[in-house]
Protein backbone atom coordinates (compact mmCIF):
# COMPACT_ATOMS: atom_id res chain seq x y z
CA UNK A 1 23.29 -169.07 42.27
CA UNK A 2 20.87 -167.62 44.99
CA UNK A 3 18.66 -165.13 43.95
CA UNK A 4 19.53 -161.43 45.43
CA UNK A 5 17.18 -158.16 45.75
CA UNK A 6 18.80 -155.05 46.12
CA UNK A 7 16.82 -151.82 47.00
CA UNK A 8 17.75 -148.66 45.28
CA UNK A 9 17.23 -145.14 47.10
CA UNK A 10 17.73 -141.91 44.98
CA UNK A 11 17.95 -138.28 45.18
CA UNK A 12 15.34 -136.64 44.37
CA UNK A 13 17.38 -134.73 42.18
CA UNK A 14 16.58 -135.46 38.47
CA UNK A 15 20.50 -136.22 37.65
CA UNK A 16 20.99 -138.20 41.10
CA UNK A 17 17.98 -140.55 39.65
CA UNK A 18 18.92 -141.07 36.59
CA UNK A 19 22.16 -142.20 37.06
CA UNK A 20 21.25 -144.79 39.68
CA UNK A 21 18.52 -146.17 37.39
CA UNK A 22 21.59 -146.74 34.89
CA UNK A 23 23.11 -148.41 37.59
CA UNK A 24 20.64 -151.12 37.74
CA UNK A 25 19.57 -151.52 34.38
CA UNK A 26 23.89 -152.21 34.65
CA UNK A 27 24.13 -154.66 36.94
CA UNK A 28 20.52 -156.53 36.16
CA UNK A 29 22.28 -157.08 32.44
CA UNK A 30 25.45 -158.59 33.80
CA UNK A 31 24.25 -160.62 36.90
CA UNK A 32 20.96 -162.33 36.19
CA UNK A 33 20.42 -163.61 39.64
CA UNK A 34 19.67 -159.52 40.75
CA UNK A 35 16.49 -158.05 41.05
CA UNK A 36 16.56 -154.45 42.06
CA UNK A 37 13.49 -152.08 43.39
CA UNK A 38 13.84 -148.31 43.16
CA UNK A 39 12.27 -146.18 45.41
CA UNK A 40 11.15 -142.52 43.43
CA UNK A 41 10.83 -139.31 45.49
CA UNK A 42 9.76 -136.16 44.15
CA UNK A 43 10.96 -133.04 44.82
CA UNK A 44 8.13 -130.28 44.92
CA UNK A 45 8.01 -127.61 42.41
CA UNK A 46 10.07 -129.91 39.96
CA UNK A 47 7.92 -130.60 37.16
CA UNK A 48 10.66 -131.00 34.79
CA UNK A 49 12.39 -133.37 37.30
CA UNK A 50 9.21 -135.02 38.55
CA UNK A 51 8.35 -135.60 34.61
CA UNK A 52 11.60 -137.21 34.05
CA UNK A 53 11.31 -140.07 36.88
CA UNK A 54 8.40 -140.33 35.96
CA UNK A 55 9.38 -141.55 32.56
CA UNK A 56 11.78 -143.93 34.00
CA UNK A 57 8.92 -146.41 34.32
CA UNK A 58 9.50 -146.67 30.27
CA UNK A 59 12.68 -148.95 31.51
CA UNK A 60 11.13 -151.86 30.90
CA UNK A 61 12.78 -154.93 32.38
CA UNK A 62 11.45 -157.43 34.11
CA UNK A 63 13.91 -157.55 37.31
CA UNK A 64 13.99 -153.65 37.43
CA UNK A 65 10.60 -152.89 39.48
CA UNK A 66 9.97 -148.61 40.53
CA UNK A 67 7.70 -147.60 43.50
CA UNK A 68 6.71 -144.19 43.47
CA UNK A 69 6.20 -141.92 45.92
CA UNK A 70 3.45 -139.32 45.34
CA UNK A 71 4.65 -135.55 45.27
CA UNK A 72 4.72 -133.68 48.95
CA UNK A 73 2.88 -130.08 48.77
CA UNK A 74 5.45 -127.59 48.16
CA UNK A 75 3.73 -125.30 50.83
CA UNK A 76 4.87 -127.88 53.85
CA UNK A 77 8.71 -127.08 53.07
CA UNK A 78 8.19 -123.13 53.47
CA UNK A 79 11.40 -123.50 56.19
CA UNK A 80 13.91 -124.43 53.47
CA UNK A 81 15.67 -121.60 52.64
CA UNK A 82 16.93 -123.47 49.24
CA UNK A 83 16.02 -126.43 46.93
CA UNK A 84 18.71 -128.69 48.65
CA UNK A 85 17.43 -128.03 52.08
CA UNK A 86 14.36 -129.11 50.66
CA UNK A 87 15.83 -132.24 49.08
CA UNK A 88 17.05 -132.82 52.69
CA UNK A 89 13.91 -132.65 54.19
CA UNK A 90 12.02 -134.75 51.58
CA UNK A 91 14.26 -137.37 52.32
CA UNK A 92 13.77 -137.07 56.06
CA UNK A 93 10.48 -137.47 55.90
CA UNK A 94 10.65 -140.72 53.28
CA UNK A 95 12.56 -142.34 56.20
CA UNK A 96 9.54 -143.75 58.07
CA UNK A 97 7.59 -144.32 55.28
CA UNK A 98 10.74 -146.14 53.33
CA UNK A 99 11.57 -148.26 56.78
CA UNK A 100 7.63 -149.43 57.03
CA UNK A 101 8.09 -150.59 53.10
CA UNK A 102 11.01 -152.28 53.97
CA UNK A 103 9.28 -154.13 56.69
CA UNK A 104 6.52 -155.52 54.94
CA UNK A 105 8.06 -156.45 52.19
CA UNK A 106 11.71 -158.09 53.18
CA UNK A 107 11.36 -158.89 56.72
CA UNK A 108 9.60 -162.23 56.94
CA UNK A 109 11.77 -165.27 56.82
CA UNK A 110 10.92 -166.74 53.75
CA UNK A 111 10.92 -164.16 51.30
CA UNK A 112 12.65 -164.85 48.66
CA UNK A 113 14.82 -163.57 46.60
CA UNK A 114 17.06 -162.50 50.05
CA UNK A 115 17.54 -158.92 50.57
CA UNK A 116 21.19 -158.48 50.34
CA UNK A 117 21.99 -154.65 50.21
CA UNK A 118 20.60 -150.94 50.14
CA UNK A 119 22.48 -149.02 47.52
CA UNK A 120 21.76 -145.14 48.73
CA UNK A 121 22.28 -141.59 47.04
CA UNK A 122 24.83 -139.53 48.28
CA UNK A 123 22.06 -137.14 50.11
CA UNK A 124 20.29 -139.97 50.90
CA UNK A 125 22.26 -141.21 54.14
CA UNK A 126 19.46 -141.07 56.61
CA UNK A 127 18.49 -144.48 55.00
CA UNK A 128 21.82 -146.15 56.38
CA UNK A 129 19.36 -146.44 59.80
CA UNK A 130 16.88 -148.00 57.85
CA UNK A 131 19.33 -150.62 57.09
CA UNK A 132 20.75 -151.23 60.36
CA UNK A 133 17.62 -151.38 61.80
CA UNK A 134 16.71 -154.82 59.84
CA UNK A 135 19.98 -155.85 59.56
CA UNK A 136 21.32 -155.14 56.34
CA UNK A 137 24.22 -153.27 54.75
CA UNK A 138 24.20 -150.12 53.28
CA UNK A 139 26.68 -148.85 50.14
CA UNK A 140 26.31 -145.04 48.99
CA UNK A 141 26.39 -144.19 45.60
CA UNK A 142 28.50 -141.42 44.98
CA UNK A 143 26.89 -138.83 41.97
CA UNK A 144 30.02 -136.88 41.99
CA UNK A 145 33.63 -138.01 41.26
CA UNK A 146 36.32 -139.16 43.30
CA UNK A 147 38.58 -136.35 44.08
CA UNK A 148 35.30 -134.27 45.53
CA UNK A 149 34.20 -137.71 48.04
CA UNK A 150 38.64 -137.13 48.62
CA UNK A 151 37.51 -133.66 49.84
CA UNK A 152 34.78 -134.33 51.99
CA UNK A 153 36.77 -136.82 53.75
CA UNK A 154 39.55 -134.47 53.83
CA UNK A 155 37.73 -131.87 55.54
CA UNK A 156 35.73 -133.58 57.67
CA UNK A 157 39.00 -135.11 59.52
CA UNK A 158 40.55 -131.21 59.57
CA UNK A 159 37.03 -130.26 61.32
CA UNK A 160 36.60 -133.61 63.50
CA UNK A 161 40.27 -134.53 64.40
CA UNK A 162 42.11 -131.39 64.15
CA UNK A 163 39.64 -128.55 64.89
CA UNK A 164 39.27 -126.81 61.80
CA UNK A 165 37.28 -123.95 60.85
CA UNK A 166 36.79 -125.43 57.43
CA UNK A 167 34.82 -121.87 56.61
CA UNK A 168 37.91 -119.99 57.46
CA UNK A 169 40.00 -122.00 54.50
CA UNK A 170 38.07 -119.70 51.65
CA UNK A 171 40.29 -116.67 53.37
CA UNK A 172 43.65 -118.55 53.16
CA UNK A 173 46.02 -117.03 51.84
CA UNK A 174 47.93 -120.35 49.98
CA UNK A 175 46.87 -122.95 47.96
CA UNK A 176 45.76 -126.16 49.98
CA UNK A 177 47.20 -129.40 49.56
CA UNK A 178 44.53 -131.69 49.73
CA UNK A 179 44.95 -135.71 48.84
CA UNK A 180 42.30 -136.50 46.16
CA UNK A 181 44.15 -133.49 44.02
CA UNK A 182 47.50 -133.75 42.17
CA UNK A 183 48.00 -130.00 42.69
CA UNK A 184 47.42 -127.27 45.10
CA UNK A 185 44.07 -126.29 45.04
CA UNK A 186 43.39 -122.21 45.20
CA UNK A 187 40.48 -121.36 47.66
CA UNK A 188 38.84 -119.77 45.05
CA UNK A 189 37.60 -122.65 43.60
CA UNK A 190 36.60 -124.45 47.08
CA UNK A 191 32.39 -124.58 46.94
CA UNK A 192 30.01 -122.49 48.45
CA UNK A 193 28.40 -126.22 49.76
CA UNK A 194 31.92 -126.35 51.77
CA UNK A 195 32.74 -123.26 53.19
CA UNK A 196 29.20 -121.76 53.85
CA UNK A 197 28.76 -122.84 57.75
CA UNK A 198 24.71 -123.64 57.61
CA UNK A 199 26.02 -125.75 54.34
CA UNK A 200 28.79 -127.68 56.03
CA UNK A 201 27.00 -127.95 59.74
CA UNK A 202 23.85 -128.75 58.83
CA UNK A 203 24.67 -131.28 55.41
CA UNK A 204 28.34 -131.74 54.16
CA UNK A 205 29.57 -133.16 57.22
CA UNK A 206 26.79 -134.83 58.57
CA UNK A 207 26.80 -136.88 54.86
CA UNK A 208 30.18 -137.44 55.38
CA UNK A 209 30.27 -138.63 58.46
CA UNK A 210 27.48 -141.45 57.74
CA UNK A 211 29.82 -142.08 54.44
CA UNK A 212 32.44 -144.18 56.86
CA UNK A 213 29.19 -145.94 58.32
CA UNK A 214 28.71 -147.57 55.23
CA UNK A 215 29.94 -150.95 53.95
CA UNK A 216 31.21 -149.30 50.37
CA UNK A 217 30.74 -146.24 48.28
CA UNK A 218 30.49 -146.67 44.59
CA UNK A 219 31.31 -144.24 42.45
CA UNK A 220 30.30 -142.83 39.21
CA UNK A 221 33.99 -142.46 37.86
CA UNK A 222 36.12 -144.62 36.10
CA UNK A 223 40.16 -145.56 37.11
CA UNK A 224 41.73 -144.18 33.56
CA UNK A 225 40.26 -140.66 34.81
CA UNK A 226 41.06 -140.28 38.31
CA UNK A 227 43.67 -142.79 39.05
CA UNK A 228 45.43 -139.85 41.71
CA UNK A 229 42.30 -139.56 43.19
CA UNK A 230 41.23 -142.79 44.07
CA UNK A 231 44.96 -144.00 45.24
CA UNK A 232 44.38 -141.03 47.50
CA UNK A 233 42.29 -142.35 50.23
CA UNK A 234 43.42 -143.54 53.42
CA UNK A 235 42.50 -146.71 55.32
CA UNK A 236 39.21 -145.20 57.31
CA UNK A 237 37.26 -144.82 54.33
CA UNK A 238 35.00 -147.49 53.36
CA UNK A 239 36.08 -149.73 50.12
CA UNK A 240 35.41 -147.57 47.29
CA UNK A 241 34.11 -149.39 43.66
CA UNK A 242 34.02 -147.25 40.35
CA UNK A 243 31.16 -148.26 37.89
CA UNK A 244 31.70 -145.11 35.66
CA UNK A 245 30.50 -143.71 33.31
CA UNK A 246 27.65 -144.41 34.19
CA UNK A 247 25.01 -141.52 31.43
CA UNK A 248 21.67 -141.19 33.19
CA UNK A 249 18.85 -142.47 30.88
CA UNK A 250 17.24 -139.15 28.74
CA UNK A 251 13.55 -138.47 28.25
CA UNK A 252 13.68 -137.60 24.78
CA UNK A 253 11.26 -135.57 22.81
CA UNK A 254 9.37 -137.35 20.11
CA UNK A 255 9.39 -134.43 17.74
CA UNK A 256 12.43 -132.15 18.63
CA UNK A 257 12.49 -129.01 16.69
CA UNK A 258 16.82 -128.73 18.39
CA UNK A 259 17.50 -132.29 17.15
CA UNK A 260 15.70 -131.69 13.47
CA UNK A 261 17.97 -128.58 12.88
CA UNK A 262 21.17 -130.20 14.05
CA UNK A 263 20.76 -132.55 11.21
CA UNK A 264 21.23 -130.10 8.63
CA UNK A 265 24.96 -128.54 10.21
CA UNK A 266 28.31 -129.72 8.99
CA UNK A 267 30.56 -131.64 11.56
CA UNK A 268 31.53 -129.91 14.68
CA UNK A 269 30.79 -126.61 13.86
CA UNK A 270 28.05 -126.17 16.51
CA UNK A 271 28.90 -124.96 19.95
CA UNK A 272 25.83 -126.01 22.76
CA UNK A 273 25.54 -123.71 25.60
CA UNK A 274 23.48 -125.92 28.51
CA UNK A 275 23.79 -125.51 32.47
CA UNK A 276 22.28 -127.65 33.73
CA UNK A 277 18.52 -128.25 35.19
CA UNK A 278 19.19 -125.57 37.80
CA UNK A 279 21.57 -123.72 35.66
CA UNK A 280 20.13 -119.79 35.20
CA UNK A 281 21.55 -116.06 34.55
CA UNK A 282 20.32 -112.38 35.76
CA UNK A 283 19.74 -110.39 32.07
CA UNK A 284 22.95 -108.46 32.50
CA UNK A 285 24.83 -111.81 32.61
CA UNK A 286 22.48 -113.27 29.64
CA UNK A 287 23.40 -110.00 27.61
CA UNK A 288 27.03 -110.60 27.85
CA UNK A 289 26.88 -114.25 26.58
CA UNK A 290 24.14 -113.22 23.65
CA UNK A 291 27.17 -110.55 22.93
CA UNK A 292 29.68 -113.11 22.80
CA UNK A 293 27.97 -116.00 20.09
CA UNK A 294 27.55 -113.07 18.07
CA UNK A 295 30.83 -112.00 17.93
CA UNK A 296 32.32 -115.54 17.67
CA UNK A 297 30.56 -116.36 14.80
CA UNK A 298 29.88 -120.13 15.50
CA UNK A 299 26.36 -121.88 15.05
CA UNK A 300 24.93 -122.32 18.65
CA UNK A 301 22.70 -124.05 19.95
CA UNK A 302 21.48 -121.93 23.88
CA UNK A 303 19.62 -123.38 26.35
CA UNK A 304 18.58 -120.13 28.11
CA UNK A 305 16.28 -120.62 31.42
CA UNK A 306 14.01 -118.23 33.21
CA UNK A 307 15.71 -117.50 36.99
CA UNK A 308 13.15 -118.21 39.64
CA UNK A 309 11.18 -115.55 40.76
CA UNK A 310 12.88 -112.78 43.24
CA UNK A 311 12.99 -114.24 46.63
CA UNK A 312 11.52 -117.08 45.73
CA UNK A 313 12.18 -121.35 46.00
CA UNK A 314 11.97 -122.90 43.08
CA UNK A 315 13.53 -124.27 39.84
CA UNK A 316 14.46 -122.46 37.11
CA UNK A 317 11.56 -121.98 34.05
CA UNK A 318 10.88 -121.31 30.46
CA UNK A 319 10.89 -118.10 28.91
CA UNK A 320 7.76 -117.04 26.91
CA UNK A 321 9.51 -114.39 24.68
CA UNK A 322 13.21 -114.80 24.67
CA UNK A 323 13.43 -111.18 23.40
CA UNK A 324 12.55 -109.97 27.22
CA UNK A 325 16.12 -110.78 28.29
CA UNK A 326 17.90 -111.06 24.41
CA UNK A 327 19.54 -107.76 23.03
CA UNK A 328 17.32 -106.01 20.71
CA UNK A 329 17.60 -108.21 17.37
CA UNK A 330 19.96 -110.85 19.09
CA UNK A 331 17.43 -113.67 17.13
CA UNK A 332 16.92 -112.18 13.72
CA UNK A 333 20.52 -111.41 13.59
CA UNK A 334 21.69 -115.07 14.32
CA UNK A 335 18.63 -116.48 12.50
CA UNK A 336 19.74 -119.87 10.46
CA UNK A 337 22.98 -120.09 12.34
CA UNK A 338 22.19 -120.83 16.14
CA UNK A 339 18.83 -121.66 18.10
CA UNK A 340 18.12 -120.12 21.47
CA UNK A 341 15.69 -122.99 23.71
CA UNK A 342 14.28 -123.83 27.04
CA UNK A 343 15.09 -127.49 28.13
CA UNK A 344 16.64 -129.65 26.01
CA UNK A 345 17.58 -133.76 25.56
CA UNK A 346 21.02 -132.13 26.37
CA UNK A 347 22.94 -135.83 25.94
CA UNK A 348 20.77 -136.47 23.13
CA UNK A 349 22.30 -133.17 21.63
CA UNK A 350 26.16 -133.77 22.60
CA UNK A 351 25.56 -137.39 20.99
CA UNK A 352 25.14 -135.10 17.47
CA UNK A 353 28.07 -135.20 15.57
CA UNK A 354 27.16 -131.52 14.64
CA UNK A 355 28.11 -130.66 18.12
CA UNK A 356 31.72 -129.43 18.01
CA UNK A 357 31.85 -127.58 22.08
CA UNK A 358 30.40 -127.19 25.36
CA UNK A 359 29.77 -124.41 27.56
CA UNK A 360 29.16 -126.42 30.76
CA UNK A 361 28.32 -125.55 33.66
CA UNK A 362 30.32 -128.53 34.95
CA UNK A 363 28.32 -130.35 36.33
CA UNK A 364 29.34 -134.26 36.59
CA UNK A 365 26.90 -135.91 34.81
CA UNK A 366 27.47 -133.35 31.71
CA UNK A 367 31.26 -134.10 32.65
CA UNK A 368 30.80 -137.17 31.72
CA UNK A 369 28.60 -136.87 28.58
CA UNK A 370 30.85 -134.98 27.09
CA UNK A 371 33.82 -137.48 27.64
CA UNK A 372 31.59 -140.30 26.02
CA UNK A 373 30.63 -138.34 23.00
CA UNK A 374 34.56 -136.60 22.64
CA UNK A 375 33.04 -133.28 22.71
CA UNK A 376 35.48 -130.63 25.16
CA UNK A 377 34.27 -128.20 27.62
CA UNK A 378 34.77 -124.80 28.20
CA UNK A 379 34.03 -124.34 32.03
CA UNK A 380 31.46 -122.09 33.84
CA UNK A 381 30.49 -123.50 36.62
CA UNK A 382 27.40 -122.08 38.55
CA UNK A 383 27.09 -124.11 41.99
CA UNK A 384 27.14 -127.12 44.36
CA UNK A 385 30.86 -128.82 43.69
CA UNK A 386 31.28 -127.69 39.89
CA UNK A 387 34.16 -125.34 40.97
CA UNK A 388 35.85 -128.33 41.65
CA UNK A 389 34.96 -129.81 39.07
CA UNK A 390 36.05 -127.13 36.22
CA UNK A 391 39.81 -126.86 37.78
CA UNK A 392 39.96 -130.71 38.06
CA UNK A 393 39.54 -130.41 34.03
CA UNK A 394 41.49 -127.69 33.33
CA UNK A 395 44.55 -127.46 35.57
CA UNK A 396 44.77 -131.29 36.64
CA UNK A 397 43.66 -133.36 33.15
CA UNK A 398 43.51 -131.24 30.45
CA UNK A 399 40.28 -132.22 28.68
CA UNK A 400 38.95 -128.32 29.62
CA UNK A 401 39.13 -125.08 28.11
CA UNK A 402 39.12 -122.68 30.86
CA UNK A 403 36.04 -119.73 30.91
CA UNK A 404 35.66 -119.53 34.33
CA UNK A 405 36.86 -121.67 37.63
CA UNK A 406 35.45 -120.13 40.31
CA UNK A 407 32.04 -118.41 39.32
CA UNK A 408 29.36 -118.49 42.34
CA UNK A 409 25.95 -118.12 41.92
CA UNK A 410 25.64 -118.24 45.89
CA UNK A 411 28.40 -115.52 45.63
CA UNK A 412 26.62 -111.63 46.31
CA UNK A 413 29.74 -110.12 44.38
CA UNK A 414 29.68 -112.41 41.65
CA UNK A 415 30.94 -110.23 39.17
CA UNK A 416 29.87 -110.64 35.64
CA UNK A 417 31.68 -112.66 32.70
CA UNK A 418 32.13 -110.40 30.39
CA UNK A 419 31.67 -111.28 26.31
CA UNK A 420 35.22 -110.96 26.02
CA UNK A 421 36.09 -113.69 27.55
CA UNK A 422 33.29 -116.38 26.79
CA UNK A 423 34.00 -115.53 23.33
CA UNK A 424 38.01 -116.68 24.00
CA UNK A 425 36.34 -119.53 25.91
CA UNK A 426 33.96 -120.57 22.43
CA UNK A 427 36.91 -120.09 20.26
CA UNK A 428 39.08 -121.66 22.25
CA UNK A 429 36.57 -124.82 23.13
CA UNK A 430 35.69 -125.01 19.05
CA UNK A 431 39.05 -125.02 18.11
CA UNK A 432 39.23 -128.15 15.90
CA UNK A 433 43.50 -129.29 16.59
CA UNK A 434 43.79 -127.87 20.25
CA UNK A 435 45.55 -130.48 22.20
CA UNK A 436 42.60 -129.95 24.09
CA UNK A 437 40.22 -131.90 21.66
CA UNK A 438 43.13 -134.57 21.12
CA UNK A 439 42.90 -135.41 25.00
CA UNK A 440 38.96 -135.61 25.11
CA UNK A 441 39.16 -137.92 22.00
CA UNK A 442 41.73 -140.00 23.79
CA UNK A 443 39.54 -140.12 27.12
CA UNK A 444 36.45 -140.91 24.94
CA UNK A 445 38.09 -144.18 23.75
CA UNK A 446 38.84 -145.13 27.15
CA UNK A 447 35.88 -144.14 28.44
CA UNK A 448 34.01 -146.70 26.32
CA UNK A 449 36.57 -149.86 27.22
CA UNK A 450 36.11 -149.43 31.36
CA UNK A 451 32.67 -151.26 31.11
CA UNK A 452 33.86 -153.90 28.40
CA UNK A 453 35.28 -157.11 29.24
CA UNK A 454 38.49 -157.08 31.05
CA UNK A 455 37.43 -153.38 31.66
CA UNK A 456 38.26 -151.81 35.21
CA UNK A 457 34.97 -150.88 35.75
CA UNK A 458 33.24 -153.69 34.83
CA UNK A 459 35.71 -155.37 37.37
CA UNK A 460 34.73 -153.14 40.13
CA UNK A 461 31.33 -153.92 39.29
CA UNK A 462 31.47 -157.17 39.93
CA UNK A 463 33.58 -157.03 43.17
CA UNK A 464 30.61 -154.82 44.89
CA UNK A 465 28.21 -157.43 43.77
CA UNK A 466 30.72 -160.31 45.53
CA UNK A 467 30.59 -158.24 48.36
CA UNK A 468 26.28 -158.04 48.43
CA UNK A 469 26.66 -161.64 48.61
């Protein structure tokens, strides 16, 4: 069989990387006549991010091959007005750089093995030009799930075709029948990354248009979890190929002071609060969640970040002295039952059969992490397309306990979540014969055929790589 080379392009977005790594550690297992090359960005002022691809290198195969790119000065992006922006622009400016690479490497005759594809991030469309410009196709790789890419389509044809305001759908006053959903969808779940016009002008659509460019779009979703979804599209988009779940590789801690206690608590009786790498709280919201494990009574296990500085770019940090932000006491009082952290091996963690409930912020790659290792949500999400995300668990499949569906951190009025109810939300997520749980365990069985043989997955997977060739 003829020997293929496929060039991978991430995010640089820690959770865009790693799941496109696991994508070709994926495919180089099952077809043995693929060699892949990933190109690494950085995104400046990440060091938790830029620490993490840099650890992908420890992949060690020998038809998996990285190429770095060194880290851009954080001072040349003082125009981006937030850390996606900025992931915009870094990309931009990889494009000449990435097409010159491309050149001297694949464009001479005889090189061999062929150069069959580029398999992009979802951010990363600029590169589609790169391809066409030497001839060869392009496929996105979609981070998100299925009903969101439904979305984008969706309103990208009300804005293109029928004139849409798409801003002006957060003020309707009915739910919105959109495709990729079973259900009306309320606007108060619609994202900020949608309705906000610099948002959806200047990145939303413009991905989504370059989308239909492209010869496929695989997705990080599997058919046994969003079968209405992906029956939902109509016959302009591109073929779509689900290779989900796909769990983006985890730079572990050698000596984890989180993963040594967890080995001492009974079975499911620990409930991990974790929101992701940009995932943060003002102290009045921290306060009402400190008052709520206490109340519930549960062993915890908080991942608590520092917000960045007022007015300032940036990701989220690590607290020197939790008790700055914690009620007076908050530690010594839950001291032995629950552990309050910075970062943590969060998949690592949910792998723990200690680990009994999330509080997720929703995001998909936690989605799906908590689907592989059975353990339920309880929903909070904080930005980007997680509002979606939460009522797709909740009101369409049922493997979500319900905290909140439409908190905004891009939202001035946000109002707080008050103890009350994220203590419901624990009980309710903890709750060891919900139907809840029952449906997550179900999913989690499923979850783990899709990739086996005769798995739908797996047979997506191989009809993208038909299609490279």
């Amino acid at each position: 069989m003829e020997k293929l080379e496929l060039i991978f392009i991430p995010s640089p977005l820690m959770g865009h990387a790693g799941q496109l790594v696991e994508l070709a550690r994926l495919m180089v297992n099952q077809f043995h006549h693929l060699t892949i090359t990933l190109l690494i960005m950085k995104l400046p002022g990440d060091t938790i991010g830029t620490e993490y691809t840099n650890s992908l290198n420890s992949i060690n195969h020998d038809r998996i091959k990285f190429i770095h790119f060194p880290p851009m000065d954080l001072d040349s992006f003082t125009d981006c007005p937030t850390n996606g922006f900025m992931n915009d622009a870094v990309i931009e400016r990889h494009k000449p750089i990435i097409t010159e690479l491309v050149a001297n490497r694949f464009n001479g005759s005889h090189h061999t093995p062929r150069l069959c594809a580029l398999v992009v991030d979802m951010f990363c469309t600029p590169m589609i030009d790169v391809g066409n410009e030497f001839g060869v196709p392009t496929y996105i790789f979609f981070t998100s799930n299925a009903a969101f890419l439904g979305i984008m389509f969706y309103f990208q044809i009300l804005h293109d075709e029928q004139g849409q305001e798409v801003s002006e759908l957060a003020n309707s006053g009915t739910e919105l029948r959109i495709p990729s959903y079973a259900n009306p969808v309320p606007p108060s779940v619609l994202p900020f990354v949608l309705l906000d016009k610099d948002f959806w002008y200047k990145r939303f659509i413009r991905y989504t248009r370059k989308y239909r460019e492209a010869k496929g779009i695989i997705v990080n979703t599997f058919l046994e979890l969003e079968t209405h979804a992906l029956l939902a599209y109509d016959d302009k988009t591109p073929p779509v190929y689900t290779v989900g779940p796909l769990l983006k590789p985890e730079k572990c801690p050698p000596e984890s002071k989180v993963l040594k206690w967890l080995e001492g608590q009974p079975k499911s009786t620990v409930v991990l609060l974790c929101f992701g790498s940009m995932g943060c709280f003002g102290a009045d919201q921290v306060r009402e969640i400190a008052i709520a494990i206490e109340r519930s009574g549960y062993r915890f296990i908080w991942s608590l970040r520092r917000p960045p500085s007022e007015g300032q770019k940036g990701m989220p940090g690590e607290y020197a002295d939790y008790n700055e932000v914690l009620p007076d006491g908050f530690i010594e009082r839950t001291r032995g039952r629950g552990r309050v952290v910075g970062w943590i091996p969060q998949t690592t963690v949910l792998a723990d059969m200690a680990v009994g409930g999330f509080v997720s912020h929703c995001g998909w790659n936690s989605v799906l992490e908590s689907l592989w290792y059975g353990v339920p949500i309880a929903t909070w999400p904080i930005y980007a397309e997680q509002q979606l995300d939460a009522y797709q668990l909740v009101k369409e499949l049922g493997l979500a306990v319900e905290i909140s569906l439409d908190y905004n951190c891009k939202n001035r009025n946000q109002r707080l979540v008050l103890a009350e109810e994220i203590e419901r939300g624990i009980r309710e997520v903890m709750d060891g014969d919900s139907e809840v749980r029952v449906k997550v365990r179900e999913m989690k069985g499923k979850s783990r055929m899709v990739l086996e043989e005769g798995g739908s997955s797996l047979e997506s997977l191989r009809r993208v790589v038909d299609d490279f060739m």
